[in-house]
N, C-alpha and C. Protein backbone atom coordinates (compact mmCIF):
# COMPACT_ATOMS: atom_id res chain seq x y z
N UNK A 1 0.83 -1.17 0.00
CA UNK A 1 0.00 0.00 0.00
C UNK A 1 0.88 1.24 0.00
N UNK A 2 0.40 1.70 -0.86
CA UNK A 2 1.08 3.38 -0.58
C UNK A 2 0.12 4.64 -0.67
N UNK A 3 0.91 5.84 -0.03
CA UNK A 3 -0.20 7.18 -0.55
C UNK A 3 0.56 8.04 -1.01
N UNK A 4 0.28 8.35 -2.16
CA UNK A 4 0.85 9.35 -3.30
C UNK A 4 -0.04 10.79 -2.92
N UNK A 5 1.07 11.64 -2.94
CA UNK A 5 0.02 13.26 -2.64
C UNK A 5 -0.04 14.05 -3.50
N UNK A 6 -1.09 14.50 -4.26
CA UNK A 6 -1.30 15.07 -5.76
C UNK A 6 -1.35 16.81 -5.08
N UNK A 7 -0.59 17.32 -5.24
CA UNK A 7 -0.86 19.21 -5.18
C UNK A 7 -1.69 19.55 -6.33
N UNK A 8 -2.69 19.84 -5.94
CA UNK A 8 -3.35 20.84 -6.96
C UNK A 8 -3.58 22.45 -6.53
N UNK A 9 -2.96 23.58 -7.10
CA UNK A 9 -3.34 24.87 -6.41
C UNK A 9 -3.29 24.72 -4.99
N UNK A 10 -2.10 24.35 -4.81
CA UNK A 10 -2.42 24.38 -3.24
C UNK A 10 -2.55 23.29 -2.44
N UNK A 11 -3.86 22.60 -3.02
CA UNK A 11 -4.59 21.63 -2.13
C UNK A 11 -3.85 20.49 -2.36
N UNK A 12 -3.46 19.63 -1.09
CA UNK A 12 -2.48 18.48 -1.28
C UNK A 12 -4.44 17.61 -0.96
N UNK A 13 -4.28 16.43 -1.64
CA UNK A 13 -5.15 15.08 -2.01
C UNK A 13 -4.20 14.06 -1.65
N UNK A 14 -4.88 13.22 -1.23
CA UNK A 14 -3.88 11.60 -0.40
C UNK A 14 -4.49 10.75 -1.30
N UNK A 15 -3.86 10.18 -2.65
CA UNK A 15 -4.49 8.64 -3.27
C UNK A 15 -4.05 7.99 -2.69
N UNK A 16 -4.96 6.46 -2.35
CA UNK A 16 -4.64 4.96 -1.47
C UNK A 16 -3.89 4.54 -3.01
N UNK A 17 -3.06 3.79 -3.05
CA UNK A 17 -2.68 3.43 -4.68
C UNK A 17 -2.11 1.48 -3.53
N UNK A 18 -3.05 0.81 -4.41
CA UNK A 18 -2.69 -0.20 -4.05
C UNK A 18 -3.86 -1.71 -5.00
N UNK A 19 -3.25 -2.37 -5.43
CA UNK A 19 -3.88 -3.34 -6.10
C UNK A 19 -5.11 -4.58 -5.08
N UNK A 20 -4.50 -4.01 -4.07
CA UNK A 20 -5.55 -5.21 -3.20
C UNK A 20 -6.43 -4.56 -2.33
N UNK A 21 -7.22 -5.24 -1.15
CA UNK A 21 -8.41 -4.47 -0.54
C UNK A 21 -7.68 -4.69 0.34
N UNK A 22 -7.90 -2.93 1.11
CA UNK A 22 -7.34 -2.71 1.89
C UNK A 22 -7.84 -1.81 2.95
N UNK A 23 -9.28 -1.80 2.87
CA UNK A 23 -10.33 -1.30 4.24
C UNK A 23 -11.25 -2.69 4.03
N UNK A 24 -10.94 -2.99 5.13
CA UNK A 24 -11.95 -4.23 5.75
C UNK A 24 -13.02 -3.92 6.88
N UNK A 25 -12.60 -2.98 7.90
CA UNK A 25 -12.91 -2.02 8.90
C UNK A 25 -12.83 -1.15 9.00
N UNK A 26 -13.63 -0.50 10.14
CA UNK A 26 -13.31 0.96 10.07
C UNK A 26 -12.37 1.47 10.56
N UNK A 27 -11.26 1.06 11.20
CA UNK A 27 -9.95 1.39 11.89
C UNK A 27 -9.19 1.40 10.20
N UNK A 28 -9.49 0.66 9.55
CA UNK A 28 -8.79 0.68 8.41
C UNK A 28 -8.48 1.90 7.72
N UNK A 29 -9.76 2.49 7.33
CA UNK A 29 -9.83 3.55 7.07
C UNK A 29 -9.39 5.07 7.61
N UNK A 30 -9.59 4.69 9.11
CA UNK A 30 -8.99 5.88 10.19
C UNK A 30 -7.25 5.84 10.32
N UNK A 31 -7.12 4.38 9.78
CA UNK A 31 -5.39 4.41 10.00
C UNK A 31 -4.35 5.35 8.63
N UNK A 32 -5.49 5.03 7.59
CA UNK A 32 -5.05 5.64 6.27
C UNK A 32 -5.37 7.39 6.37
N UNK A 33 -6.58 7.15 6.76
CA UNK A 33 -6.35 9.21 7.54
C UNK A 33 -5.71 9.60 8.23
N UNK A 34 -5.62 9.06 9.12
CA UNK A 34 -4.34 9.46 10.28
C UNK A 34 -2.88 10.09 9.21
N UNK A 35 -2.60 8.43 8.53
CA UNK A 35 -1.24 8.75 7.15
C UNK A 35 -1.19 9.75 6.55
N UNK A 36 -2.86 9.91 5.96
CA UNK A 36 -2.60 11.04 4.92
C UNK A 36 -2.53 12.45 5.71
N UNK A 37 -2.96 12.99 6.97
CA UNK A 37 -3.12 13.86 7.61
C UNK A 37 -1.54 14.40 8.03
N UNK A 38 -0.59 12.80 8.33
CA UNK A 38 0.62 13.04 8.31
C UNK A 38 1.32 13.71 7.46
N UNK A 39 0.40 13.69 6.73
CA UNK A 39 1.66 13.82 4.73
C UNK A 39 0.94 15.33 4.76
N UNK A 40 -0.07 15.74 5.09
CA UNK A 40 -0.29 17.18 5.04
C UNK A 40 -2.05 17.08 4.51
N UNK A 41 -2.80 15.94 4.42
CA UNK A 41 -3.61 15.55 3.47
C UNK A 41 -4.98 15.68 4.16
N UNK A 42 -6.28 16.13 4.27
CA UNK A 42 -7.62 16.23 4.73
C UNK A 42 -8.75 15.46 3.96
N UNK A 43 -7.91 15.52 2.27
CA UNK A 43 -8.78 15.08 1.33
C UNK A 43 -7.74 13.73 0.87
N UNK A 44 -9.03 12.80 0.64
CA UNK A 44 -8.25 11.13 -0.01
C UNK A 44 -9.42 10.98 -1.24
N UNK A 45 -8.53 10.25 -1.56
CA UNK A 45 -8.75 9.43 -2.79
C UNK A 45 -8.90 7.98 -2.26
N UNK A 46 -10.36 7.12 -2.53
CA UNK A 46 -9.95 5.53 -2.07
C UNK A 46 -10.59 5.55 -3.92
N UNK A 47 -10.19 3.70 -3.99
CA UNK A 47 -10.42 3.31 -5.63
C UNK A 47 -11.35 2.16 -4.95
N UNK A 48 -12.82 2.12 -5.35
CA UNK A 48 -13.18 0.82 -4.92
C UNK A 48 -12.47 -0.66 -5.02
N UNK A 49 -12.31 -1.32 -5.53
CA UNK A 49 -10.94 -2.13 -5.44
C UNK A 49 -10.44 -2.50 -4.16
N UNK A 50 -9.98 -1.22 -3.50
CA UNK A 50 -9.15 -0.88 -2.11
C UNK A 50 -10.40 -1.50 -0.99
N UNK A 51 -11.66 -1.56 -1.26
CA UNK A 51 -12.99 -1.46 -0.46
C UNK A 51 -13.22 -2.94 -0.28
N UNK A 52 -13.37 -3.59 0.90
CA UNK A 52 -14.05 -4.97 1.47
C UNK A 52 -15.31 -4.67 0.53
N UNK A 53 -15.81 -6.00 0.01
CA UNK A 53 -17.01 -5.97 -0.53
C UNK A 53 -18.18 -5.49 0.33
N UNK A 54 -18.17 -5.99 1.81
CA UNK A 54 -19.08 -5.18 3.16
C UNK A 54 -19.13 -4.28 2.72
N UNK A 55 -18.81 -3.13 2.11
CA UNK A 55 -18.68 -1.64 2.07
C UNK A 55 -19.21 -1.53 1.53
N UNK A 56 -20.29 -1.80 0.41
CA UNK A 56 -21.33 -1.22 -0.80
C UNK A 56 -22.49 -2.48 -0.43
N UNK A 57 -22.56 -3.54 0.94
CA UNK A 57 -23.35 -3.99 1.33
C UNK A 57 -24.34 -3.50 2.48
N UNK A 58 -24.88 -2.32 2.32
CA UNK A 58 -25.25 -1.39 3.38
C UNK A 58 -25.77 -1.80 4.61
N UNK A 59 -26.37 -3.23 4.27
CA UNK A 59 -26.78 -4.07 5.51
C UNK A 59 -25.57 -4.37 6.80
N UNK A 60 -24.43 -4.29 6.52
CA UNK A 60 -23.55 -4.45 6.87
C UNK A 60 -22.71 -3.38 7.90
N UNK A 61 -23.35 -2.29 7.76
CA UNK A 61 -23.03 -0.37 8.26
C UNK A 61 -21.65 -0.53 8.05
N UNK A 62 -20.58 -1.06 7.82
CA UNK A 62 -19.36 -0.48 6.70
C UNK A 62 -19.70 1.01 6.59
N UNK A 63 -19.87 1.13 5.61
CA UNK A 63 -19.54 2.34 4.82
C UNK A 63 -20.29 3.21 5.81
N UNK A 64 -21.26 3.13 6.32
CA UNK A 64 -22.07 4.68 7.47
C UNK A 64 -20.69 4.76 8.50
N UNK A 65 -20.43 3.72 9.11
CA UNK A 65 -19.71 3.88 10.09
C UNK A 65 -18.24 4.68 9.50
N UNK A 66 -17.74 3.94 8.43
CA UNK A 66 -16.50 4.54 7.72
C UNK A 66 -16.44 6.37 7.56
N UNK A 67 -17.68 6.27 6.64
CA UNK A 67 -18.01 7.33 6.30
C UNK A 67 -18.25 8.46 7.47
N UNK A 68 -18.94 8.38 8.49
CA UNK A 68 -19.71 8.91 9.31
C UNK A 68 -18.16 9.49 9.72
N UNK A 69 -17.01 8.40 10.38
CA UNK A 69 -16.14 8.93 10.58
C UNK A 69 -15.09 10.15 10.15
N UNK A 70 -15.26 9.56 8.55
CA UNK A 70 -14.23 11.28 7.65
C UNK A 70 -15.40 12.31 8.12
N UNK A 71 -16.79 11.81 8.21
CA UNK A 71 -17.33 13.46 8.35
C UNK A 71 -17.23 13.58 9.80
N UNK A 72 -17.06 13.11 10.72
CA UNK A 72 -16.61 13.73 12.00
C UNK A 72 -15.34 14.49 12.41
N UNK A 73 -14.20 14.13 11.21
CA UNK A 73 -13.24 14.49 11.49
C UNK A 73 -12.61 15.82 10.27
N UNK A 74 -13.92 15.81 9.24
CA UNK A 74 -13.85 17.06 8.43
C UNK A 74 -13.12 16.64 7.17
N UNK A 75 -12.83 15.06 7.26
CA UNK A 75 -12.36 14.73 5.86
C UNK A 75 -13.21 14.33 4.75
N UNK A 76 -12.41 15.08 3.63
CA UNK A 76 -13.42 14.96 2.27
C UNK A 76 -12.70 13.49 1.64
N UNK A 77 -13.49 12.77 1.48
CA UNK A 77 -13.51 11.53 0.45
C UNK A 77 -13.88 11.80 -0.96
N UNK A 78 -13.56 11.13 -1.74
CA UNK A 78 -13.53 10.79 -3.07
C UNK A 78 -13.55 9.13 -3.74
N UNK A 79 -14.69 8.41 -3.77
CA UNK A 79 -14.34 7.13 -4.00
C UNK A 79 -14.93 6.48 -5.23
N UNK A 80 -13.83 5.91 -6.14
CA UNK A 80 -13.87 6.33 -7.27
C UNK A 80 -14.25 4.45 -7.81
N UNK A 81 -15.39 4.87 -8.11
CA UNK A 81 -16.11 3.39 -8.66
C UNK A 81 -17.21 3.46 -9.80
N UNK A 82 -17.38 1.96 -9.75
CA UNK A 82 -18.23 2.18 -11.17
C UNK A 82 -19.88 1.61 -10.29
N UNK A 83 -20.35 3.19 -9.47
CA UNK A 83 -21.19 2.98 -8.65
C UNK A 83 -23.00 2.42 -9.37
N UNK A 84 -23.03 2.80 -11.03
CA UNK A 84 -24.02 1.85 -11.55
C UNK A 84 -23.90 0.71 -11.52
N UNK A 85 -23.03 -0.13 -11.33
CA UNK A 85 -23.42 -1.43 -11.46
C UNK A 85 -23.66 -1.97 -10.19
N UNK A 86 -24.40 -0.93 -9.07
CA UNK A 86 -25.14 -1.60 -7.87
C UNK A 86 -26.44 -1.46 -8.55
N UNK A 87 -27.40 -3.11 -7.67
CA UNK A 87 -28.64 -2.47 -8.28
C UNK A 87 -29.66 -1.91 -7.15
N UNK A 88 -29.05 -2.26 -5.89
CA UNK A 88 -29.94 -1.72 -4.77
C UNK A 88 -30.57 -0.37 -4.57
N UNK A 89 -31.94 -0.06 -4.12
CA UNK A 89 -32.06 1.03 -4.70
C UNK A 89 -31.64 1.84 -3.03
N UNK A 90 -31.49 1.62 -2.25
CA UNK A 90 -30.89 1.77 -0.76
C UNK A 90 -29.48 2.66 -1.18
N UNK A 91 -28.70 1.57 -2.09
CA UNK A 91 -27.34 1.97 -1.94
C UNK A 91 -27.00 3.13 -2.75
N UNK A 92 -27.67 2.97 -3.87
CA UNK A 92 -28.22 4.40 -5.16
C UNK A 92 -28.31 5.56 -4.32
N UNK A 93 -29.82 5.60 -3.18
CA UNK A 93 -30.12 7.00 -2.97
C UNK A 93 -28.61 7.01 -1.60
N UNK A 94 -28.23 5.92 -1.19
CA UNK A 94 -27.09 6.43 -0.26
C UNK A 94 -25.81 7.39 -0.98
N UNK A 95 -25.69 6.95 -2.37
CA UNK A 95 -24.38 7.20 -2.83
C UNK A 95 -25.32 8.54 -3.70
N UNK A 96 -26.61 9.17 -4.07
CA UNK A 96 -26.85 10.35 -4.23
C UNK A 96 -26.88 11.23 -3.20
N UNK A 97 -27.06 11.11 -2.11
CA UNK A 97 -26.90 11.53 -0.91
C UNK A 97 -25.76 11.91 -0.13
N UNK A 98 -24.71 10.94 -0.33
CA UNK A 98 -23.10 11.26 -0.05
C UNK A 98 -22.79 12.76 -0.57
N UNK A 99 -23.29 12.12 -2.54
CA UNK A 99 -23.03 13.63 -3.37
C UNK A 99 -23.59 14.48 -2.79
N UNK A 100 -24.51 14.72 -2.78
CA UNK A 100 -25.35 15.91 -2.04
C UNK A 100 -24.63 16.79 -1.01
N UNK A 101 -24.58 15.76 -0.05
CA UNK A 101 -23.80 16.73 1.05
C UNK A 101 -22.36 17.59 0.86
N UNK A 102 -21.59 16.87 0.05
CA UNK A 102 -20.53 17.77 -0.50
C UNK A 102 -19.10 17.62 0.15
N UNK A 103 -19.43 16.41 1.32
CA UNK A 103 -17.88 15.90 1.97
C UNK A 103 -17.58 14.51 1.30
N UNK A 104 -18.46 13.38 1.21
CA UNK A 104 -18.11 12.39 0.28
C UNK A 104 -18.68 12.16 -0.99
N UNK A 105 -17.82 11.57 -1.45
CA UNK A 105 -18.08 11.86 -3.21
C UNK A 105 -17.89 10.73 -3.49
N UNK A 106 -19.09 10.10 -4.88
CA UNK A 106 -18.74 8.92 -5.34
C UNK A 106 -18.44 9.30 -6.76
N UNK A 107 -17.82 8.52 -7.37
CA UNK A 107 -17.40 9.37 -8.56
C UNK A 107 -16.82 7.93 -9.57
N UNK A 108 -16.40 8.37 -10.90
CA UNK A 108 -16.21 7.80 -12.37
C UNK A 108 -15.15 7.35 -12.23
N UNK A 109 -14.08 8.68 -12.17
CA UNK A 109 -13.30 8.55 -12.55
C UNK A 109 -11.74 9.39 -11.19
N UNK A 110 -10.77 8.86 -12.01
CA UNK A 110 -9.23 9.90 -10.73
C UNK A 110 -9.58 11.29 -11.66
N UNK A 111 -10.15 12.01 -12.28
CA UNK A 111 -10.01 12.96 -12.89
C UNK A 111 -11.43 13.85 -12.33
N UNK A 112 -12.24 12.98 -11.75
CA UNK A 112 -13.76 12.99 -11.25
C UNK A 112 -13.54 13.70 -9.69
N UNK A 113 -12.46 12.60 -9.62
CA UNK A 113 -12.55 12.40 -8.11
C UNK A 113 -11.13 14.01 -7.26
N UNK A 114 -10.51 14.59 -8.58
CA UNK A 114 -9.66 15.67 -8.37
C UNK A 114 -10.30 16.70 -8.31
N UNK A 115 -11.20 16.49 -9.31
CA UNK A 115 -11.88 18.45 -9.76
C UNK A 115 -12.61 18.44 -8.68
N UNK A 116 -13.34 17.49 -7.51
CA UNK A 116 -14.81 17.60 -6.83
C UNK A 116 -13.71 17.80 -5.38
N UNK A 117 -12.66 17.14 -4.90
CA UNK A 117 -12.15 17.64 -4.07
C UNK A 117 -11.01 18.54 -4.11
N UNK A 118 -10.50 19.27 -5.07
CA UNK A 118 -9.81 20.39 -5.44
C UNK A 118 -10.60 21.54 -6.11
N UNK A 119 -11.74 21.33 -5.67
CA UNK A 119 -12.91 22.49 -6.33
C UNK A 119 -13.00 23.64 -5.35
């Protein structure tokens, strides 16, 4: 696992860059903020990939609990998947709803996932 820090204008972004899954829990996720916070970072980049399958199983609270956490601690997410091919309609209005609020973002693409947290 590594975290690469993209400067844009300023704003340093923390990508997770890693081929395997690598949030299983939610400590998982708090350990990789903690990192990127080290490196100078508020805003991350995860790649679904990186994500326990639990995490887009909402029955499961994964992702509320994950999530709930960057927004307690003021971090903006960016998580970059190919979020149509869920068909639940639970997980749909969850991941229009993320958008909405404007701290986590589900998104297309790394080019998706730069402009919405370097905006």
């Amino acid at each position: 696992m590594k975290i690469d820090i993209i400067e844009i204008n300023g704003i340093h972004l923390a990508e997770l860059i890693s081929d395997e899954i690598i949030i299983i829990e939610p400590q998982d996720a708090l350990d990789i903020m903690a990192e990127a916070g080290y490196l100078g970072s508020v805003k991350l980049i995860f790649h679904e990939k990186n994500l326990g399958s639990d995490f887009f199983d909402l029955k499961s609270g994964l992702a509320g609990e994950i999530l709930q956490k960057f927004s307690n601690y003021r971090v903006q997410l960016a998580i970059i998947s190919d979020h149509t091919k869920f068909s639940s309609k639970s997980l749909r209005d969850f991941i229009s709803e993320s958008n909405r609020q404007g701290r986590i973002f589900f998104v297309n693409s790394r080019d998706e996932a730069i402009k919405k947290l370097a905006g």
